[in-house]
Protein backbone atom coordinates (compact mmCIF):
# COMPACT_ATOMS: atom_id res chain seq x y z
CA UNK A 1 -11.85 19.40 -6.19
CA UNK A 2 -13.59 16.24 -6.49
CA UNK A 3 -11.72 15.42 -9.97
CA UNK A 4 -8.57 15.85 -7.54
CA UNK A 5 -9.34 13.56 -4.91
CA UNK A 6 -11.07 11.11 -7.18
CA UNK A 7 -7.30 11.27 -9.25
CA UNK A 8 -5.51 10.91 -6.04
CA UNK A 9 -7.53 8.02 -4.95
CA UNK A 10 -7.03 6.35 -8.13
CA UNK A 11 -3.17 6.44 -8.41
CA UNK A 12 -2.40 6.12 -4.57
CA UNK A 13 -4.73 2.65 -4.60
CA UNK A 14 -2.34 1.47 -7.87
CA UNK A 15 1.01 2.47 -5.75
CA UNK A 16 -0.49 0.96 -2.38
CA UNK A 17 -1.04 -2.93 -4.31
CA UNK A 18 2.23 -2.27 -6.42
CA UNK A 19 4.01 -1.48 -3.08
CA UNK A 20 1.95 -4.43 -0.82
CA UNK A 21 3.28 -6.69 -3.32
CA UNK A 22 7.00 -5.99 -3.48
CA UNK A 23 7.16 -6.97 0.04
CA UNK A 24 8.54 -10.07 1.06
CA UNK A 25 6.45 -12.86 2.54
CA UNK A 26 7.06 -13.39 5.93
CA UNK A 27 4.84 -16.95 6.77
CA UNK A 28 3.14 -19.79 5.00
CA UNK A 29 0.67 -17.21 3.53
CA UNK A 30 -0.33 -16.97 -0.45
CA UNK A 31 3.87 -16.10 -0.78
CA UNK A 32 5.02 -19.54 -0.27
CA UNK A 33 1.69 -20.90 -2.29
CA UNK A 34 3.26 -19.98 -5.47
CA UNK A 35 7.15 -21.01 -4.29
CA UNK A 36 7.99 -17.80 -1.89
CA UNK A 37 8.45 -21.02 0.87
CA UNK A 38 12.14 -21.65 -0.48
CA UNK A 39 13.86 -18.59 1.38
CA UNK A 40 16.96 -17.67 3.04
CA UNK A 41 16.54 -16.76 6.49
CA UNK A 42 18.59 -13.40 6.92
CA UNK A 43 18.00 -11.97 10.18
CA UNK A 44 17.05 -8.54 10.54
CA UNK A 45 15.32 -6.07 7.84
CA UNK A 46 17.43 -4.17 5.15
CA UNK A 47 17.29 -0.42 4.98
CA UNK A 48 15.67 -1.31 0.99
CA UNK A 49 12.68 -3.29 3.78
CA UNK A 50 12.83 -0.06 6.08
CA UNK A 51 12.41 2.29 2.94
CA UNK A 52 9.79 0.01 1.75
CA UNK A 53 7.40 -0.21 4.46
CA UNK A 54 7.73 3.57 4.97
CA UNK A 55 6.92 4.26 1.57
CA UNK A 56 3.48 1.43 2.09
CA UNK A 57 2.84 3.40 5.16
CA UNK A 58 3.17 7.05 3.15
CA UNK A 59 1.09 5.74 0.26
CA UNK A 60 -1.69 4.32 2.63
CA UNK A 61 -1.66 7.51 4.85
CA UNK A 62 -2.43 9.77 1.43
CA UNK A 63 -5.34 7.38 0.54
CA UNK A 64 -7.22 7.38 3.42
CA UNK A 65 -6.99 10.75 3.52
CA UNK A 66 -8.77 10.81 -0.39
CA UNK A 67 -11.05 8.36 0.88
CA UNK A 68 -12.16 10.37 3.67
CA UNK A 69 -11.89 14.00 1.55
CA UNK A 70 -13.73 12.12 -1.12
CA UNK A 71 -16.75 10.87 0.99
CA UNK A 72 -16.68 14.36 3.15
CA UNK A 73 -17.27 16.10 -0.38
CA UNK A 74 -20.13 13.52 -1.60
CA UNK A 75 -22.02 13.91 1.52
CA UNK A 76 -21.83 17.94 1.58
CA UNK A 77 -22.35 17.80 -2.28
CA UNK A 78 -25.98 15.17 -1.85
């Protein structure tokens, strides 16, 4: 079971930076450090934005839950 959750953990975290990094920049963060600053200012989210954060938000749910499985198993285990 450990093996599981330790899997999990390992390929949600690579899907939850893939995903945190498709997004679009929204402010004078790191985005527009390396030329994100030159955008067109569409108003509103696309359903491709809506699908994406939902996805982030999916992604992040399942690792917190390994995270949490992961540490509940550790401590019964020591």
């Amino acid at each position: 079971m450990q093996l599981a959750l330790q899997i999990v953990l390992i390929v949600s975290s690579i899907l939850l930076v893939l995903l945190i990094l498709l997004h679009r920049g929204r402010g004078g963060g790191l985005s527009s450090l390396f030329g994100g600053g030159v955008q067109s200012s569409l108003s509103g989210s696309s359903v491709v934005e809506k699908n994406l954060d939902r996805m982030t938000l999916f992604v992040a749910a399942i690792w917190v839950i390994a995270i949490i499985g992961t540490g509940l198993l550790l401590k019964v285990g020591a």
